[in-house]
N, C-alpha and C. Protein backbone atom coordinates (compact mmCIF):
# COMPACT_ATOMS: atom_id res chain seq x y z
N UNK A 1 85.25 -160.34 109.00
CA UNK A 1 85.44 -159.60 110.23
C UNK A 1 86.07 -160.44 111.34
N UNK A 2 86.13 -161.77 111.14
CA UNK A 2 86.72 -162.48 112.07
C UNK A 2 88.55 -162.78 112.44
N UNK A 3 88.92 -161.62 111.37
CA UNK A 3 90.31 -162.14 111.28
C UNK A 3 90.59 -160.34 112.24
N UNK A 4 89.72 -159.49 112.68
CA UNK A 4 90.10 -158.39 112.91
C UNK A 4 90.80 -158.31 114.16
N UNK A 5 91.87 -157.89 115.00
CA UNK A 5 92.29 -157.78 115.73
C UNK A 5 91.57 -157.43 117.05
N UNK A 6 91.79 -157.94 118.07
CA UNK A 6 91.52 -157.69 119.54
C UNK A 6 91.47 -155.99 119.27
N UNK A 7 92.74 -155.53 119.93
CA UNK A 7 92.88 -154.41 120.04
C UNK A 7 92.00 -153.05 119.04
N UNK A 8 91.80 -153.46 117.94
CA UNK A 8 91.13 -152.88 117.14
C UNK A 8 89.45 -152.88 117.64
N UNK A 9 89.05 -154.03 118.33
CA UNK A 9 87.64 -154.38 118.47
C UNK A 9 87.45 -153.27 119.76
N UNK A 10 88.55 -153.65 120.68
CA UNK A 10 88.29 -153.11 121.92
C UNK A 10 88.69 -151.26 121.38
N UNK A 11 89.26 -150.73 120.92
CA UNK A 11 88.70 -149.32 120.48
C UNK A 11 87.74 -149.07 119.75
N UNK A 12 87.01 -149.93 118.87
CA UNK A 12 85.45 -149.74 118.26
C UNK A 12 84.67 -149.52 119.90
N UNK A 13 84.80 -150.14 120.76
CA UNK A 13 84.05 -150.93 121.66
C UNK A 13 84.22 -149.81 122.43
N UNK A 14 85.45 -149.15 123.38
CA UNK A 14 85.49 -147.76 123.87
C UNK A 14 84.84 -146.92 123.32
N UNK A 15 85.12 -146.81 121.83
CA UNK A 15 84.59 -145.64 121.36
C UNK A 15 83.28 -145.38 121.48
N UNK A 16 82.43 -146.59 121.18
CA UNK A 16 80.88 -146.66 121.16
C UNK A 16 80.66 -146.03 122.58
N UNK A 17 81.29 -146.74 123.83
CA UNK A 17 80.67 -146.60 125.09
C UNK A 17 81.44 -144.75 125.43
N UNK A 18 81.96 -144.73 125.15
CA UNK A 18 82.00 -143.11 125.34
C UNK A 18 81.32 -142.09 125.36
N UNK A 19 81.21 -142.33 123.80
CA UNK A 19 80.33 -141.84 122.77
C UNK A 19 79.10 -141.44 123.66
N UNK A 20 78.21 -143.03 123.30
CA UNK A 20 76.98 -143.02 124.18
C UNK A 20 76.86 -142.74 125.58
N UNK A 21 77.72 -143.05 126.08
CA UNK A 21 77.39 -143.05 127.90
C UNK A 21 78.41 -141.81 128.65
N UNK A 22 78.63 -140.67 127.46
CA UNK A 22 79.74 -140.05 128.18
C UNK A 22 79.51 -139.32 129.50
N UNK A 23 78.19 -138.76 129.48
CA UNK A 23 77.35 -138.33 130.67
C UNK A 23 76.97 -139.33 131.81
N UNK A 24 77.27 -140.39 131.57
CA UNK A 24 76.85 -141.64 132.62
C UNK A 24 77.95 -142.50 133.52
N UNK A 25 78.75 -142.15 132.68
CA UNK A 25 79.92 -143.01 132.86
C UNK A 25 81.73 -142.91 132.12
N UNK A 26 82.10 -143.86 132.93
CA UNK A 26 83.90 -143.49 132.39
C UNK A 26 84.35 -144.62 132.21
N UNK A 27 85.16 -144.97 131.40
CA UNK A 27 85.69 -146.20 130.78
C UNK A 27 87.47 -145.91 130.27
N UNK A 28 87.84 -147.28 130.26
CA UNK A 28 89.51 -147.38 130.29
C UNK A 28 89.72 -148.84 129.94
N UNK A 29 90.59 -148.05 128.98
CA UNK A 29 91.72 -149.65 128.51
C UNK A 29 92.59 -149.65 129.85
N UNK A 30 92.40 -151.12 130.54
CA UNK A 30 93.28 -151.90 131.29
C UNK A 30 94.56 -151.94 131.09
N UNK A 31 95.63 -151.59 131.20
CA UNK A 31 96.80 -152.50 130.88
C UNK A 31 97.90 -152.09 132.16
N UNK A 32 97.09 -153.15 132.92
CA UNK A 32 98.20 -153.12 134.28
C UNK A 32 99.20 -153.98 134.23
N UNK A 33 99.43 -154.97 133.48
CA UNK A 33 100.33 -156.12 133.61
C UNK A 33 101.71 -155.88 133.20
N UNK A 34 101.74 -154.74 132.58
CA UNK A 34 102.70 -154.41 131.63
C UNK A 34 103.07 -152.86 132.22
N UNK A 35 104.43 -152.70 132.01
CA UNK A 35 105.18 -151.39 131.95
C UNK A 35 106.42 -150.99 131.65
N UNK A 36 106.36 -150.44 131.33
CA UNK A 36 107.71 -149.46 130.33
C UNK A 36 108.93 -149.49 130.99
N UNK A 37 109.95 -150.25 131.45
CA UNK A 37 111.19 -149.89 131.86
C UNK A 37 112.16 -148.74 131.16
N UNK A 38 112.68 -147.97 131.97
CA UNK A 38 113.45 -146.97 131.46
C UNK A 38 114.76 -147.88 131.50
N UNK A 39 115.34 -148.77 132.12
CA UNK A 39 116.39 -148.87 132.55
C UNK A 39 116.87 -150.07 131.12
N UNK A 40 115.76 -150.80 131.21
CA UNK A 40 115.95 -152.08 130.03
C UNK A 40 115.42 -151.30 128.32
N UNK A 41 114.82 -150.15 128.22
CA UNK A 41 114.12 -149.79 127.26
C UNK A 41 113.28 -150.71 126.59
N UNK A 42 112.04 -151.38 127.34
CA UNK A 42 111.27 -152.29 127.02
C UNK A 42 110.26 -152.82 128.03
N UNK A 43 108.98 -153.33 127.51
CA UNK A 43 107.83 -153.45 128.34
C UNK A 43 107.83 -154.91 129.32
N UNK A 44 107.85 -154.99 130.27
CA UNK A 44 107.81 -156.14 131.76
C UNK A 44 106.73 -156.13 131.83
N UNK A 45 106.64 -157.45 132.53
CA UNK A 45 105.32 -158.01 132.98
C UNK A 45 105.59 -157.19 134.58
N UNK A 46 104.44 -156.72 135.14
CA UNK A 46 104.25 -156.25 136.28
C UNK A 46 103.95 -156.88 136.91
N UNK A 47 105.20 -157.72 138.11
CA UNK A 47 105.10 -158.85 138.92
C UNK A 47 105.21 -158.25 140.53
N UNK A 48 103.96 -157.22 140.32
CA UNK A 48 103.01 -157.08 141.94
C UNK A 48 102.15 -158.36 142.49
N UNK A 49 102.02 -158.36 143.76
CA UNK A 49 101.57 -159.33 144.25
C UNK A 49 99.84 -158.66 144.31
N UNK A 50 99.55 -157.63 143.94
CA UNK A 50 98.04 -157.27 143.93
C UNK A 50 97.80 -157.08 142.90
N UNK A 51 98.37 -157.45 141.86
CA UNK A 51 97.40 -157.16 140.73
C UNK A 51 96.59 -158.36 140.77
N UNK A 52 95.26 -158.02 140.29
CA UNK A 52 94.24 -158.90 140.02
C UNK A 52 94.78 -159.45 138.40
N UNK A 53 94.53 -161.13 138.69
CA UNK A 53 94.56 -161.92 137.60
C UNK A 53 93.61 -162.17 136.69
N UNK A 54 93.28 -162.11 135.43
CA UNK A 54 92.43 -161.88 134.76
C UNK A 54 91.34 -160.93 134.65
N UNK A 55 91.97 -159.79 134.76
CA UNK A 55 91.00 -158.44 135.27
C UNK A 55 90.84 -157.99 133.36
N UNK A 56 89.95 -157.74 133.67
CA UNK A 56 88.88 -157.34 131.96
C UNK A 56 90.21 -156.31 131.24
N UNK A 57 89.92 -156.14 129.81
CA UNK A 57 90.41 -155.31 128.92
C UNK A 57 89.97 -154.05 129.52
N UNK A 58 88.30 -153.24 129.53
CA UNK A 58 88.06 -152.79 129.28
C UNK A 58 87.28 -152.66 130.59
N UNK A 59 87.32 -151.90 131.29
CA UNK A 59 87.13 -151.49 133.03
C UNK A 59 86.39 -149.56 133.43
N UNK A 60 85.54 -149.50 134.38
CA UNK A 60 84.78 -148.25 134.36
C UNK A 60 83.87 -148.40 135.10
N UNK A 61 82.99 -147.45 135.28
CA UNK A 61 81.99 -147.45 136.31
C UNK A 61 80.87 -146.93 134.74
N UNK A 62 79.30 -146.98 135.09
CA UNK A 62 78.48 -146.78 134.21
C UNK A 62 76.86 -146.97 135.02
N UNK A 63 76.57 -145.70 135.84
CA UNK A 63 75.12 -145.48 136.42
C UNK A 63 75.50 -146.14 137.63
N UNK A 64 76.65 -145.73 138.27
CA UNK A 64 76.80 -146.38 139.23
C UNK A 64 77.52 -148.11 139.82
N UNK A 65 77.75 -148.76 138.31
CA UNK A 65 78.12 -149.70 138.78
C UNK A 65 78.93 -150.00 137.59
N UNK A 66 80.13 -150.99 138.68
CA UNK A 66 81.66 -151.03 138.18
C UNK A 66 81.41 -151.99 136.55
N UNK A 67 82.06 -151.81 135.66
CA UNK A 67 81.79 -152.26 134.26
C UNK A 67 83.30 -153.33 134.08
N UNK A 68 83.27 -154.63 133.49
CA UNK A 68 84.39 -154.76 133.15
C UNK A 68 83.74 -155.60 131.65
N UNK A 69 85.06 -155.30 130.84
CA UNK A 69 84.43 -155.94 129.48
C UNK A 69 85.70 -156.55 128.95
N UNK A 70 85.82 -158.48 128.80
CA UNK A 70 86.81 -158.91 128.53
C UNK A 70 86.83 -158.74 126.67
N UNK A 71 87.63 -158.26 125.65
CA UNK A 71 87.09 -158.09 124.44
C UNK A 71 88.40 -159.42 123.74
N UNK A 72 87.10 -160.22 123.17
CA UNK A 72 87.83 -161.07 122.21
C UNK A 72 87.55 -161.12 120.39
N UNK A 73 88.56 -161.95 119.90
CA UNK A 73 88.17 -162.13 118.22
C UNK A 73 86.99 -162.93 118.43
N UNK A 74 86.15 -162.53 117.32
CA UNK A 74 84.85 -163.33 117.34
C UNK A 74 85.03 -165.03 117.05
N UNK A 75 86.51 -165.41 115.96
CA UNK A 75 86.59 -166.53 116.06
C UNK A 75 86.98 -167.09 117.47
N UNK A 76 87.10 -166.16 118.91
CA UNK A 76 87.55 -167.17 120.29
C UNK A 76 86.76 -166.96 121.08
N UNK A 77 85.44 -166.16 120.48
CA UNK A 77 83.79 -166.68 121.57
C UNK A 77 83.93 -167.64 121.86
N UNK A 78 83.82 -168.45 121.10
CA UNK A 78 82.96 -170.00 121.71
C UNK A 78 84.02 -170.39 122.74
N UNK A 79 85.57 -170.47 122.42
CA UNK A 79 86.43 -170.97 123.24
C UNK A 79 86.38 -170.39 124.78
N UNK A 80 86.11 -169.08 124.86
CA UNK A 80 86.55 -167.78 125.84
C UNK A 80 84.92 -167.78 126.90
N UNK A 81 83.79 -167.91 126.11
CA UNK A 81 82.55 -167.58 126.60
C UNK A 81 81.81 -168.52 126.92
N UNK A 82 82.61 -169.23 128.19
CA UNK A 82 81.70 -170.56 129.13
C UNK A 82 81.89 -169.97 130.34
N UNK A 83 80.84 -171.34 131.10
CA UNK A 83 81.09 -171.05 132.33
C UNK A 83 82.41 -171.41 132.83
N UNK A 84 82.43 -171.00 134.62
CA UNK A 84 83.38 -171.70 134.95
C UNK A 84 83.64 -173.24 135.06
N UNK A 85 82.57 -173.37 135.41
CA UNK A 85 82.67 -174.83 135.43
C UNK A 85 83.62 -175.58 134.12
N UNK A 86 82.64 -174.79 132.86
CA UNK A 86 83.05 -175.91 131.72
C UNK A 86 84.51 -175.67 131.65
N UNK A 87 84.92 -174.50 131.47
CA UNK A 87 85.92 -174.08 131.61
C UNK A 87 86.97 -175.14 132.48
N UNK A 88 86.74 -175.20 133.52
CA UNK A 88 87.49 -175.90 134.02
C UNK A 88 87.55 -177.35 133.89
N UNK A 89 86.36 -177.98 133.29
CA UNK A 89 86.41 -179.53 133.05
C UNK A 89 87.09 -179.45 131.96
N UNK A 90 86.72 -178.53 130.68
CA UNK A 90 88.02 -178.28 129.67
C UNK A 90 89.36 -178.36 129.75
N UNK A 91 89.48 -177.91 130.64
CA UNK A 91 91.28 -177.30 131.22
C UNK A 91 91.73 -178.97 131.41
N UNK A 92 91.00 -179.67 132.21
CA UNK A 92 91.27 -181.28 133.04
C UNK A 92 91.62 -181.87 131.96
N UNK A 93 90.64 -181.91 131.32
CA UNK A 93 90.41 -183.01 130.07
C UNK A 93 91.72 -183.11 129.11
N UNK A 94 91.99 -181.60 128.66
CA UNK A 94 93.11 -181.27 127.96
C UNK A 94 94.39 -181.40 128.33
N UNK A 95 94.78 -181.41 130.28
CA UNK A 95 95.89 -182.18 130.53
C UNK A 95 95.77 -183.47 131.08
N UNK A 96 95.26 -183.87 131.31
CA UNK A 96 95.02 -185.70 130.72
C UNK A 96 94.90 -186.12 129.85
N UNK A 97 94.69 -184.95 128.54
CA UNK A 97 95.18 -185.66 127.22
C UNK A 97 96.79 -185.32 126.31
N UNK A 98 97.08 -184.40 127.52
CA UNK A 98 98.81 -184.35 127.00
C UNK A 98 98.74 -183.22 126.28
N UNK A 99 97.83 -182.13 126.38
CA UNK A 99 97.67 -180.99 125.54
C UNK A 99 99.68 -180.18 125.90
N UNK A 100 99.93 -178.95 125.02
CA UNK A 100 100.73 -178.58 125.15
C UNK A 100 101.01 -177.48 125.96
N UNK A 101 101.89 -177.10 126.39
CA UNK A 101 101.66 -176.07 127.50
C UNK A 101 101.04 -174.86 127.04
N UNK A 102 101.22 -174.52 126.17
CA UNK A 102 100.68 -173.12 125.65
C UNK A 102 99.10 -173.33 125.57
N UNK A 103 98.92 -174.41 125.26
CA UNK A 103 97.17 -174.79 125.24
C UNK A 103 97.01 -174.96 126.66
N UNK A 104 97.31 -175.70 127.36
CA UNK A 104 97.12 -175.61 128.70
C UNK A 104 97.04 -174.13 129.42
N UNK A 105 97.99 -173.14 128.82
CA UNK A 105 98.48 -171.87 129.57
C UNK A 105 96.93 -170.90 128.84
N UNK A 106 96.58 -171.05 127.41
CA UNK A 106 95.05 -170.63 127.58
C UNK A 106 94.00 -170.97 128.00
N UNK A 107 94.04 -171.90 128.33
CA UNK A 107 92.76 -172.53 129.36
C UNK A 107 92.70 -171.68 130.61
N UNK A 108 94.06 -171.64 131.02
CA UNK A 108 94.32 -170.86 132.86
C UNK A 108 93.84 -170.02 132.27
N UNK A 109 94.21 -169.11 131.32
CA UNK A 109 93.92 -167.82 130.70
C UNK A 109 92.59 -167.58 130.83
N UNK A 110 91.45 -168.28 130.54
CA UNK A 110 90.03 -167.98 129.83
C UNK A 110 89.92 -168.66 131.72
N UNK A 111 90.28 -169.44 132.57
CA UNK A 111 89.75 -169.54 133.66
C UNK A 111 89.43 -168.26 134.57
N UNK A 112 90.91 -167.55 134.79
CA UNK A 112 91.07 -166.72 135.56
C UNK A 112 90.46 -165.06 135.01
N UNK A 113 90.20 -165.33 133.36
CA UNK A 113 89.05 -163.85 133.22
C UNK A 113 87.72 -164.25 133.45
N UNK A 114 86.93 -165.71 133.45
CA UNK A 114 85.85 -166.24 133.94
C UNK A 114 86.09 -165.57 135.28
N UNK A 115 86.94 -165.97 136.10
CA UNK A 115 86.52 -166.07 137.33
C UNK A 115 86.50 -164.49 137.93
N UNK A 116 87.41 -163.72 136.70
CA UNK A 116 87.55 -161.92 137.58
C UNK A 116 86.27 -161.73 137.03
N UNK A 117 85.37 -161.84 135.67
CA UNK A 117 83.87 -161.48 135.23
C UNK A 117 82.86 -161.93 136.30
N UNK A 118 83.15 -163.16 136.98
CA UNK A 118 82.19 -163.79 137.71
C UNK A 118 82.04 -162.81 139.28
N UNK A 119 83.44 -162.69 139.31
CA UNK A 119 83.48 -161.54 140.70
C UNK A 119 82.84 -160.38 140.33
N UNK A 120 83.03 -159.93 139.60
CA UNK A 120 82.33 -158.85 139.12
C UNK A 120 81.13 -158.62 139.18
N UNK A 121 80.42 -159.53 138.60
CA UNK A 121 78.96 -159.77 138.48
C UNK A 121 78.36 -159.65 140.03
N UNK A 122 79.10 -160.91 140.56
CA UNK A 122 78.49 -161.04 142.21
C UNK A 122 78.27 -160.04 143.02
N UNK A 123 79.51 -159.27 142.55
CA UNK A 123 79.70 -157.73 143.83
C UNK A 123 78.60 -157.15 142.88
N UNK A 124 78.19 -156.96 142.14
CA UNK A 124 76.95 -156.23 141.66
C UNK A 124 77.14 -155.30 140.26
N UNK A 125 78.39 -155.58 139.65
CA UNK A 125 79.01 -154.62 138.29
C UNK A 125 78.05 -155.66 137.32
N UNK A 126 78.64 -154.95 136.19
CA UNK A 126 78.24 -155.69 134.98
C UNK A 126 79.88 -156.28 134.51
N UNK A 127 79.65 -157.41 134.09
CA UNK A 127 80.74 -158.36 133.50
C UNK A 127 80.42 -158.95 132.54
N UNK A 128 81.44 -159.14 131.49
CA UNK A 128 80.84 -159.71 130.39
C UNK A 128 82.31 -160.10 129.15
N UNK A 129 81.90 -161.35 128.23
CA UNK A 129 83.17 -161.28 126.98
C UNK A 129 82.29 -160.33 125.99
N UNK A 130 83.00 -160.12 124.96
CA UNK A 130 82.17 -159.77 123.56
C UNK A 130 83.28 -159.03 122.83
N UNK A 131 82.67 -159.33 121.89
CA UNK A 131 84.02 -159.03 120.33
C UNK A 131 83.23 -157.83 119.50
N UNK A 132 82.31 -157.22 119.79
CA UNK A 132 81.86 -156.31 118.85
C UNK A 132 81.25 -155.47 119.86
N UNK A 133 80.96 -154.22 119.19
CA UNK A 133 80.06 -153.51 119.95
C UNK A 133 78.33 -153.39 119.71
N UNK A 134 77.86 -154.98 118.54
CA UNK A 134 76.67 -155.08 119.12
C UNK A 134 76.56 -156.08 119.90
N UNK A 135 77.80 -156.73 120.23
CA UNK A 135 77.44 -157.19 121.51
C UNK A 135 77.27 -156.79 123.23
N UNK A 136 77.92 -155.64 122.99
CA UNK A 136 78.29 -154.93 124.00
C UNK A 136 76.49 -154.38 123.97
N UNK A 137 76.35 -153.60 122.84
CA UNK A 137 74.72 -153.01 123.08
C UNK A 137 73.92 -154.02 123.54
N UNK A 138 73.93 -155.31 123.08
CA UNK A 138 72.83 -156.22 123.87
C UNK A 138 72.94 -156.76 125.25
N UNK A 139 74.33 -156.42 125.59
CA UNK A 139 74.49 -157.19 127.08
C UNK A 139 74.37 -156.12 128.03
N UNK A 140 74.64 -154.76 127.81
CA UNK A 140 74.25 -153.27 128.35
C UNK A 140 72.49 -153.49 128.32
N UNK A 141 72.13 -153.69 127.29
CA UNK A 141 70.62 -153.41 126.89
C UNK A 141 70.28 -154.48 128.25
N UNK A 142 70.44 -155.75 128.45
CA UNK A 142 70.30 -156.50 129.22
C UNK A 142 70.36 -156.03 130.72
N UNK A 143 71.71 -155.49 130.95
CA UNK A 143 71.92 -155.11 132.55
C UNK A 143 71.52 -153.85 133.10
N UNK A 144 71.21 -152.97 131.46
CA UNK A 144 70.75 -151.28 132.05
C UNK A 144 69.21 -150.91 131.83
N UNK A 145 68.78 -152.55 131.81
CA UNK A 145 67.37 -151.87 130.99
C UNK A 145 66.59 -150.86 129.70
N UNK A 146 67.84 -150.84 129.36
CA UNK A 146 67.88 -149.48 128.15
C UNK A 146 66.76 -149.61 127.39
């Protein structure tokens, strides 16, 4: 199960929360970064100055409070699911050791969805990574009392 695709996880993962919470709540695949040019016939990065950087896959409200759910392969938990902190002593370490840009460019990556989950949390939503939807049931079970 570890070779299964993102995108695939995060529609198991909608589907469940639908499913279950359709009376409670509303949920949505994210995909602001990106959009369809008519003119080029092909998808752009959406270079607004308000889009939020590292804003979750998977975004909604649920009993009142805002939901965001970053969904990864289970083999890039461990990499994806630190704090900020470590996160960021990671990031250091790796360009003082000459890492390559693309490794460097996922570090920013896993910083800046730390830091939109962490906002999240603070203002009072639920935030969270997870690659399956029993992870999703235990970290719900956690924040909704279920």
């Amino acid at each position: 199960m570890n070779n299964k695709k993102e995108e695939f996880i995060e529609i198991e993962i909608l589907s469940y929360l639908m499913d279950t919470y359709w009376e409670e709540g509303f949920f949505y695949h994210n995909d602001i970064k990106w959009f369809y040019s008519e003119k080029t016939k092909s998808y752009r990065r959406n270079k607004n100055n308000f889009i939020q950087r590292g804003i979750s896959d998977i975004t909604g409200a649920l009993r009142g409070k805002y939901i965001a759910i970053e969904v990864k392969k289970p083999s890039e938990m461990k990499f994806f699911d630190k704090s900020l902190e470590d996160l960021q002593k990671a990031f250091n370490e790796a360009e003082l050791s000459g890492k390559s840009p693309s490794t460097l460019k996922k570090y920013v990556h896993a910083i800046e969805q730390r830091e939109f989950l962490d906002k999240v949390v603070k203002a009072g939503g639920i935030g969270f990574f997870a690659s399956s939807v029993e992870e999703v049931k235990e970290k719900l079970k956690d924040f909704l009392n279920d």
